[in-house]
N, C-alpha and C. Protein backbone atom coordinates (compact mmCIF):
# COMPACT_ATOMS: atom_id res chain seq x y z
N UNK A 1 98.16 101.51 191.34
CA UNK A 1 97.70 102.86 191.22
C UNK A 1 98.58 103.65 190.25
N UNK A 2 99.77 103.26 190.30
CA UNK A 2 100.96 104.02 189.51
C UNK A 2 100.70 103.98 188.06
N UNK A 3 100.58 102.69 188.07
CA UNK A 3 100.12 101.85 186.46
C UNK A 3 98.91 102.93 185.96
N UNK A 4 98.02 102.82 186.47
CA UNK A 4 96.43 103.43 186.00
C UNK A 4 96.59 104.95 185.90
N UNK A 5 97.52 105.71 186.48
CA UNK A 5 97.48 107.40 186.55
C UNK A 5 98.70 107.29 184.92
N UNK A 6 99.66 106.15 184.81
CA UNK A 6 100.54 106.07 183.73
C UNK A 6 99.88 105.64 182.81
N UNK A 7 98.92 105.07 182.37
CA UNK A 7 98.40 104.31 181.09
C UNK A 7 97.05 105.55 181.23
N UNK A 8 96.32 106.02 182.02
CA UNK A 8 96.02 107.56 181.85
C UNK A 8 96.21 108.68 181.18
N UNK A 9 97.96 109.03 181.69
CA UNK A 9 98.61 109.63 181.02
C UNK A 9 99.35 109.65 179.51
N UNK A 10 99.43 108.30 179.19
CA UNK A 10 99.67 107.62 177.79
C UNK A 10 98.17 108.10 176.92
N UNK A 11 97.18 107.74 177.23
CA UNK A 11 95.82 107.64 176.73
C UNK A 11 95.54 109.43 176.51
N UNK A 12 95.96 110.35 177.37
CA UNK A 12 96.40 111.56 177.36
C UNK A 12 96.59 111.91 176.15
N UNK A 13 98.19 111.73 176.44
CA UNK A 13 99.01 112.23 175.48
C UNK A 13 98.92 111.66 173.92
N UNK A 14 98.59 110.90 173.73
CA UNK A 14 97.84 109.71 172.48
C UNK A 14 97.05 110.70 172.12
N UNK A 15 95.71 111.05 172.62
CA UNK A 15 94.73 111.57 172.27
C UNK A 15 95.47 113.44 171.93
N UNK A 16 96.03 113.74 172.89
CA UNK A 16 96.63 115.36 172.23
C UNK A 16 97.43 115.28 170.98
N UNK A 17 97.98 114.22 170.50
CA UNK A 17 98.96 114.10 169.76
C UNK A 17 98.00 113.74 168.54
N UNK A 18 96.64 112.80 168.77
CA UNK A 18 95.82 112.91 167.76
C UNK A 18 95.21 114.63 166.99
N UNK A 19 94.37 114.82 168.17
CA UNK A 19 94.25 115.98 167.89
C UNK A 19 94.94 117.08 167.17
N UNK A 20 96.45 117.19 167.54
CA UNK A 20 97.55 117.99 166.83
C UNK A 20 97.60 117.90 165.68
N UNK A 21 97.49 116.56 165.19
CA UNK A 21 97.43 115.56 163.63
C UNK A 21 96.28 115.98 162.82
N UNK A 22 95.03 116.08 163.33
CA UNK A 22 93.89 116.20 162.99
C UNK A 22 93.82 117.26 162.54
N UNK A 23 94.63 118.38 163.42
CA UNK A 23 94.46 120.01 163.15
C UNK A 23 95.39 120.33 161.42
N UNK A 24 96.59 119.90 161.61
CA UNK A 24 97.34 119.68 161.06
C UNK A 24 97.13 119.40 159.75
N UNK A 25 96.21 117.67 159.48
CA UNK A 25 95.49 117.61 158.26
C UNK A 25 94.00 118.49 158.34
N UNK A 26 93.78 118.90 158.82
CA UNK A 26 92.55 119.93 158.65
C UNK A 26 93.18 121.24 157.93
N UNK A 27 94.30 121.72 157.96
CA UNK A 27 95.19 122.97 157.69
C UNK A 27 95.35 123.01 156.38
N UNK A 28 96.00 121.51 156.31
CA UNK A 28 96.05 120.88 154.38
C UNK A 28 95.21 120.91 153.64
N UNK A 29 93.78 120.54 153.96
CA UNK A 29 92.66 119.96 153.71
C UNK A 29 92.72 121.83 152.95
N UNK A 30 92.32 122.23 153.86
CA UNK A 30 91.95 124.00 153.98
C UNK A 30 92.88 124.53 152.56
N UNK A 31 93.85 124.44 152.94
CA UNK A 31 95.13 124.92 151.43
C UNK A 31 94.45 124.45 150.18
N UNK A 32 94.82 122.61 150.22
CA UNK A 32 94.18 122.47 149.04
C UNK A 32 93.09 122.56 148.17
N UNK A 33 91.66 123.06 149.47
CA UNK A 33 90.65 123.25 148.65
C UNK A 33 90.67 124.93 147.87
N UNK A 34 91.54 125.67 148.53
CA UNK A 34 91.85 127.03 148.12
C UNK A 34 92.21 127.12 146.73
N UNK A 35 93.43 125.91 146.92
CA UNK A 35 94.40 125.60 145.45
C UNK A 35 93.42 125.56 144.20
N UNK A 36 92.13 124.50 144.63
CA UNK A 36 91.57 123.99 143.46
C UNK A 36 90.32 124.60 143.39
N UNK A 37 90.10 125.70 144.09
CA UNK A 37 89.03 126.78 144.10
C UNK A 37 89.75 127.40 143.10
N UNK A 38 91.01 128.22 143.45
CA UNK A 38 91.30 129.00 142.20
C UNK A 38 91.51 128.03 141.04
N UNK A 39 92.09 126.88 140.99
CA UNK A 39 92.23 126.24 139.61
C UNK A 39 91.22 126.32 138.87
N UNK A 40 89.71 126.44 139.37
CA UNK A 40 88.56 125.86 138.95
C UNK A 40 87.83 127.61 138.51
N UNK A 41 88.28 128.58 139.25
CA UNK A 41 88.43 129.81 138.93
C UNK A 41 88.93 130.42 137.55
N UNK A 42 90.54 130.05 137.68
CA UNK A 42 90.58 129.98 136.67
C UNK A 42 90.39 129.65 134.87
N UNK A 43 90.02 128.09 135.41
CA UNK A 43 89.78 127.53 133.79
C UNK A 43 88.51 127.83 133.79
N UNK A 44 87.33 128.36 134.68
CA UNK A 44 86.02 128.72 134.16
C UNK A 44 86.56 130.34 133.52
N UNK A 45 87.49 131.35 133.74
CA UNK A 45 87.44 132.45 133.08
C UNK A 45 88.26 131.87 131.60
N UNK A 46 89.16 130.91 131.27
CA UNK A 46 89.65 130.57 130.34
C UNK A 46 88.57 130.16 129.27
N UNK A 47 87.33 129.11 129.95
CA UNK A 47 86.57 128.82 129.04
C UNK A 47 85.50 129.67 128.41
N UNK A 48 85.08 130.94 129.63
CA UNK A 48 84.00 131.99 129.42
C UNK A 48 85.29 132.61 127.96
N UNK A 49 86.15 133.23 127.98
CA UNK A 49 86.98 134.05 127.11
C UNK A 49 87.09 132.88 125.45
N UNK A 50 87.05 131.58 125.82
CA UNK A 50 87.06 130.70 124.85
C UNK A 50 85.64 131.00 123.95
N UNK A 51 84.61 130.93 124.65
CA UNK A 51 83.19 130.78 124.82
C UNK A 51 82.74 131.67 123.74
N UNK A 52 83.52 133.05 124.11
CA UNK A 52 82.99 134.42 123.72
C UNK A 52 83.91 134.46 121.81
N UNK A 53 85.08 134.11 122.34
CA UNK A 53 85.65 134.00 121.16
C UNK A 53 85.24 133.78 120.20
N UNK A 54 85.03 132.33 120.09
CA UNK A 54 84.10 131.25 119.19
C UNK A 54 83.08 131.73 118.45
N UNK A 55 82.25 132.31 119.42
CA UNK A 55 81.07 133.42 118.80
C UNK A 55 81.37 134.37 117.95
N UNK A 56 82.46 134.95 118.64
CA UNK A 56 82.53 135.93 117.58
C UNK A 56 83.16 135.50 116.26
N UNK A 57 83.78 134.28 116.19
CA UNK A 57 84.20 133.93 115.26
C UNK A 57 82.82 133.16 114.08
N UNK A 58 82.39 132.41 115.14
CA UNK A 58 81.27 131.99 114.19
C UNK A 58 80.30 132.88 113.82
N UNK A 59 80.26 134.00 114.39
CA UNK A 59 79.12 135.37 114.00
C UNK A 59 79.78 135.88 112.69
N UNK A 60 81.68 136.23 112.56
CA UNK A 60 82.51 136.63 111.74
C UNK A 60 81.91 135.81 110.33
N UNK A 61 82.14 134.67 110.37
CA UNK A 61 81.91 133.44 109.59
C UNK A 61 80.42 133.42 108.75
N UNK A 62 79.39 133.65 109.76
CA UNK A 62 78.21 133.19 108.92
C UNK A 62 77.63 135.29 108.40
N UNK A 63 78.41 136.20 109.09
CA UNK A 63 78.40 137.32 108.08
C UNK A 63 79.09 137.41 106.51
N UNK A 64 80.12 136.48 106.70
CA UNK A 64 81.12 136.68 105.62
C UNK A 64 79.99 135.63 104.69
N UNK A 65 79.25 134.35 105.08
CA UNK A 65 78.80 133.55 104.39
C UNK A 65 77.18 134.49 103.65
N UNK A 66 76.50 134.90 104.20
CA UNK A 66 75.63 135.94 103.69
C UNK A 66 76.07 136.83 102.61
N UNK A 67 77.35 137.73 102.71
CA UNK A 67 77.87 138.49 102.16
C UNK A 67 78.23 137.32 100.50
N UNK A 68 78.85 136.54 101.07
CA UNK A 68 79.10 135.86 99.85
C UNK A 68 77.52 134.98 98.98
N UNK A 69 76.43 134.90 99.60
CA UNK A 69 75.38 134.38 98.99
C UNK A 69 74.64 135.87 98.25
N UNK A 70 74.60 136.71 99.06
CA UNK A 70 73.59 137.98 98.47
C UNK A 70 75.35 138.13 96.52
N UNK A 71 76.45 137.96 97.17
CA UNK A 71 76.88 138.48 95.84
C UNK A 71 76.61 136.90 94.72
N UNK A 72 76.64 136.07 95.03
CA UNK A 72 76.48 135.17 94.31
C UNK A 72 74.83 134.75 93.69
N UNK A 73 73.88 135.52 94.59
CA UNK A 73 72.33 135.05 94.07
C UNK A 73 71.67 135.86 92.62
N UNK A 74 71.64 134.91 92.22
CA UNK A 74 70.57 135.97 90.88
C UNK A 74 70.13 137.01 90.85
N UNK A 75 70.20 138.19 90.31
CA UNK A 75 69.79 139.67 89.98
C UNK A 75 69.07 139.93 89.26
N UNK A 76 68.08 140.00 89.73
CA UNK A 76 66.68 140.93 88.32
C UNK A 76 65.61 139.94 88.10
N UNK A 77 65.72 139.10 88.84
CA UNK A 77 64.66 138.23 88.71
C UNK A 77 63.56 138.70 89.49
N UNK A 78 61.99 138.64 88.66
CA UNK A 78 60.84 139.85 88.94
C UNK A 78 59.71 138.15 88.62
């Protein structure tokens, strides 16, 4: 009887000590998806600001390329 209320109590304490563990990596789990929420936060505002850049650079670019065709195209031709 002693045996069975002791290997009970083992099977117990096993199982709370799981649980504790479980909580424990559940806590981590929780942090790191935070971590790589903002990481992923971040480099999407890095790439939107990249995004926008570009444009304006390539908008800069194909104004300057117009500007340079209207002065370079033939004049007076009727």
């Amino acid at each position: 009887m002693f045996v069975r209320k002791y290997l009970c109590a083992c099977r117990r304490e096993a199982k709370i000590a799981e649980l504790i563990m479980s909580v424990t990596v559940y806590e981590d789990l929780l942090t790191k998806v935070d971590r790589g929420r903002q990481f992923y936060d971040k480099l999407e505002a890095k790439v939107k600001h990249l995004l926008e850049r570009s444009h304006r650079v390539c908008h800069a670019e194909q104004e300057e390329r117009s500007r340079i065709r209207e002065r370079l195209a033939p004049k007076g031709i009727c």
